[in-house]
C-alpha atoms as a PDB file:
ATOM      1  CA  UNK A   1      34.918 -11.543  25.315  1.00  0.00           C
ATOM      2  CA  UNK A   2      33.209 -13.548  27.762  1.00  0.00           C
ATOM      3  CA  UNK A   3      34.188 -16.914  29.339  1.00  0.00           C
ATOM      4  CA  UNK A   4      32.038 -19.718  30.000  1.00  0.00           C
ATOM      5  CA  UNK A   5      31.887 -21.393  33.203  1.00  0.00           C
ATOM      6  CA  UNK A   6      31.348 -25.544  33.469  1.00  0.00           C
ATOM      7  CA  UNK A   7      29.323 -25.469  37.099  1.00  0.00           C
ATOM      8  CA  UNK A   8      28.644 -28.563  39.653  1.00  0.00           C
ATOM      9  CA  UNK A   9      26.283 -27.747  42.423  1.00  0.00           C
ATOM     10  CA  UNK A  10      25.702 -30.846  45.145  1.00  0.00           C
ATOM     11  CA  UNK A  11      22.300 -30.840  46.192  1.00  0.00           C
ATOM     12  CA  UNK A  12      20.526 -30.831  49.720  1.00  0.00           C
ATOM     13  CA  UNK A  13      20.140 -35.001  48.836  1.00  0.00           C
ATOM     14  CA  UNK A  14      23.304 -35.531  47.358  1.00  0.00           C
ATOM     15  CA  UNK A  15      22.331 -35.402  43.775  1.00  0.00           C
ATOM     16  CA  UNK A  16      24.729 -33.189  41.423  1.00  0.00           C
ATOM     17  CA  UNK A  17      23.233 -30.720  38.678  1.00  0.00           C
ATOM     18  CA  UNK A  18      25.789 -29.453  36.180  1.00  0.00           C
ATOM     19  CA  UNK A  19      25.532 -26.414  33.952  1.00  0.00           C
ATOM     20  CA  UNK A  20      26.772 -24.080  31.922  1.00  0.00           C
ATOM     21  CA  UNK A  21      26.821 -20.129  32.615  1.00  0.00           C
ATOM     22  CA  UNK A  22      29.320 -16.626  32.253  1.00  0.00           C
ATOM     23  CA  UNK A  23      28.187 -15.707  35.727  1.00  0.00           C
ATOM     24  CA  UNK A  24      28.209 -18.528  38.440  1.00  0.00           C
ATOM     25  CA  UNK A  25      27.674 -16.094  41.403  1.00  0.00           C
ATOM     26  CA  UNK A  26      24.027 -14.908  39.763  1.00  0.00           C
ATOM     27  CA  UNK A  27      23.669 -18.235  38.524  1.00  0.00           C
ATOM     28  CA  UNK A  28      23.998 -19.764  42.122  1.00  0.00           C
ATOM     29  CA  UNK A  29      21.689 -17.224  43.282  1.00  0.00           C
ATOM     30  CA  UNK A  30      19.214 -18.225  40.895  1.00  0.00           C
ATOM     31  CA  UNK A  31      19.438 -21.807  41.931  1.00  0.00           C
ATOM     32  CA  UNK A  32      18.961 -21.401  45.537  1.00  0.00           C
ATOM     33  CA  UNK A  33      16.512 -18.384  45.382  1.00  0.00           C
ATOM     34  CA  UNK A  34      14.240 -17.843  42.333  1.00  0.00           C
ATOM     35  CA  UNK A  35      11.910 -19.110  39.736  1.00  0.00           C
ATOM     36  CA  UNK A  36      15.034 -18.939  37.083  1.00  0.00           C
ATOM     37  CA  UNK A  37      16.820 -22.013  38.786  1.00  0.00           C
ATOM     38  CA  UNK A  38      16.539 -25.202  37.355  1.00  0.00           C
ATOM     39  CA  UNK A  39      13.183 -27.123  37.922  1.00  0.00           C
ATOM     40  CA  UNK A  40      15.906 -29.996  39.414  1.00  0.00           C
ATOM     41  CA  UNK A  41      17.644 -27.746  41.834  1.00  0.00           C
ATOM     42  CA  UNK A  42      14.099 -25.889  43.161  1.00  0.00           C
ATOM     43  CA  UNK A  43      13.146 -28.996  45.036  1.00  0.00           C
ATOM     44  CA  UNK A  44      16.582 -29.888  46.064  1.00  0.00           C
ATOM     45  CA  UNK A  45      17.414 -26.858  47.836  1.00  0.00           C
ATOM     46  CA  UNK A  46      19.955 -25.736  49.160  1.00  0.00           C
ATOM     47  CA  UNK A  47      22.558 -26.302  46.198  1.00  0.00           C
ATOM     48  CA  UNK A  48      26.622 -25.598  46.686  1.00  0.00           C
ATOM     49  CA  UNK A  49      28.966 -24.935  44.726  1.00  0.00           C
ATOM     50  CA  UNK A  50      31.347 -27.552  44.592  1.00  0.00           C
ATOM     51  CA  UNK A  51      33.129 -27.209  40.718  1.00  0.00           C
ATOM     52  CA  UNK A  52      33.872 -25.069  38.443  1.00  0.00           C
ATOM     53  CA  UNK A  53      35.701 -24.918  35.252  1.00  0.00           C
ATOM     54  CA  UNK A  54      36.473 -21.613  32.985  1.00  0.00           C
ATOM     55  CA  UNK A  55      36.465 -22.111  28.876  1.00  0.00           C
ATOM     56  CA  UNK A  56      37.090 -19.749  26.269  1.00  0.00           C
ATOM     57  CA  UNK A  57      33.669 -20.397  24.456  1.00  0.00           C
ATOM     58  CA  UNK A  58      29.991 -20.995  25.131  1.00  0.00           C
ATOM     59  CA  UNK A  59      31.251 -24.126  22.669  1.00  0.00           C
ATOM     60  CA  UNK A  60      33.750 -25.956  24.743  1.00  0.00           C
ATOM     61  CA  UNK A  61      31.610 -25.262  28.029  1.00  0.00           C
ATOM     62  CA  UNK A  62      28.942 -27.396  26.074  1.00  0.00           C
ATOM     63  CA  UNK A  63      30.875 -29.873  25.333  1.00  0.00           C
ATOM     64  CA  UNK A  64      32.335 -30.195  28.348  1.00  0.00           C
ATOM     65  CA  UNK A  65      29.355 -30.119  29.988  1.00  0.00           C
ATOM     66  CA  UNK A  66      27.647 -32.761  27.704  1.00  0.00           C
ATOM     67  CA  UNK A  67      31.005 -35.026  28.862  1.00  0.00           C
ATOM     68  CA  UNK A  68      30.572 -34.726  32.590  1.00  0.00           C
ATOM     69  CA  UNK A  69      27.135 -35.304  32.466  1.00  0.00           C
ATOM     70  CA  UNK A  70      27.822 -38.759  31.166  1.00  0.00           C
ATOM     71  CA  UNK A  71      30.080 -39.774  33.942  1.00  0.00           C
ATOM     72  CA  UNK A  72      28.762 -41.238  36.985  1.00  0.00           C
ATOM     73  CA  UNK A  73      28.215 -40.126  40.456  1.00  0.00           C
ATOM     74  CA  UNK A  74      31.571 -41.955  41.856  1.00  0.00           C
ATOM     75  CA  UNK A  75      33.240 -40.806  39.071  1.00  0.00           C
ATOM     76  CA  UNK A  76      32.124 -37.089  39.200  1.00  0.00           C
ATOM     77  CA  UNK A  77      32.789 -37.417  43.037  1.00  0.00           C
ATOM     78  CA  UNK A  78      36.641 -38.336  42.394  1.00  0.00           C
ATOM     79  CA  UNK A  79      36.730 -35.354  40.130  1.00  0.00           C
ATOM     80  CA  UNK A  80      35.546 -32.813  42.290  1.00  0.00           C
ATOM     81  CA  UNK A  81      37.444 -34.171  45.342  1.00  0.00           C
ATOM     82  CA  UNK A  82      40.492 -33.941  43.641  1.00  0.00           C
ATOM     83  CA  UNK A  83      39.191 -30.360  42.741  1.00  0.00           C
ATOM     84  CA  UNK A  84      38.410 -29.583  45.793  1.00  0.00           C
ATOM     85  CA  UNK A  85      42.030 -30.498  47.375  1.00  0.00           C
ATOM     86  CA  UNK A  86      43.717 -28.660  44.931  1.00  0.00           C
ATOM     87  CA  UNK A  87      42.117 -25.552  46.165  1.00  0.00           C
END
């Protein structure tokens, strides 16, 4: 079975884009290089990666998702700073 990855890029103007995806190294790819990245991310380019989270379903990687999308910038900043630390 697969597991689903909760993604934060930061974007070339500071911006975040979150996402959902089973693959975050082709997903990256596809963000920084091709046609299949998000229409947000092609004219914010270059994108990092900057968070990730694993879940067992496509399910709770929605939800999550659908949860740190509602947060604000500070807020997503503190999370991913303390992410980032812990690493």
């Amino acid at each position: 079975m697969r597991k689903w990855c909760l993604y934060v890029l930061l974007c070339a103007d500071g911006t975040y884009y979150t996402g959902i995806t089973t693959e975050i190294s082709r997903r990256l790819a596809e963000h920084n290089s091709t046609a299949k990245g998000a229409k947000y991310t092609r004219g914010r380019r270059p994108v990092r990666l900057v968070y990730y989270k694993t879940y067992e379903d496509q399910s709770s990687a929605q939800k999550a998702e659908h949860k740190f999308k509602r947060l604000r910038h500070a807020q997503k900043a503190r999370i991913i700073e303390k992410y980032t630390k812990n690493r």
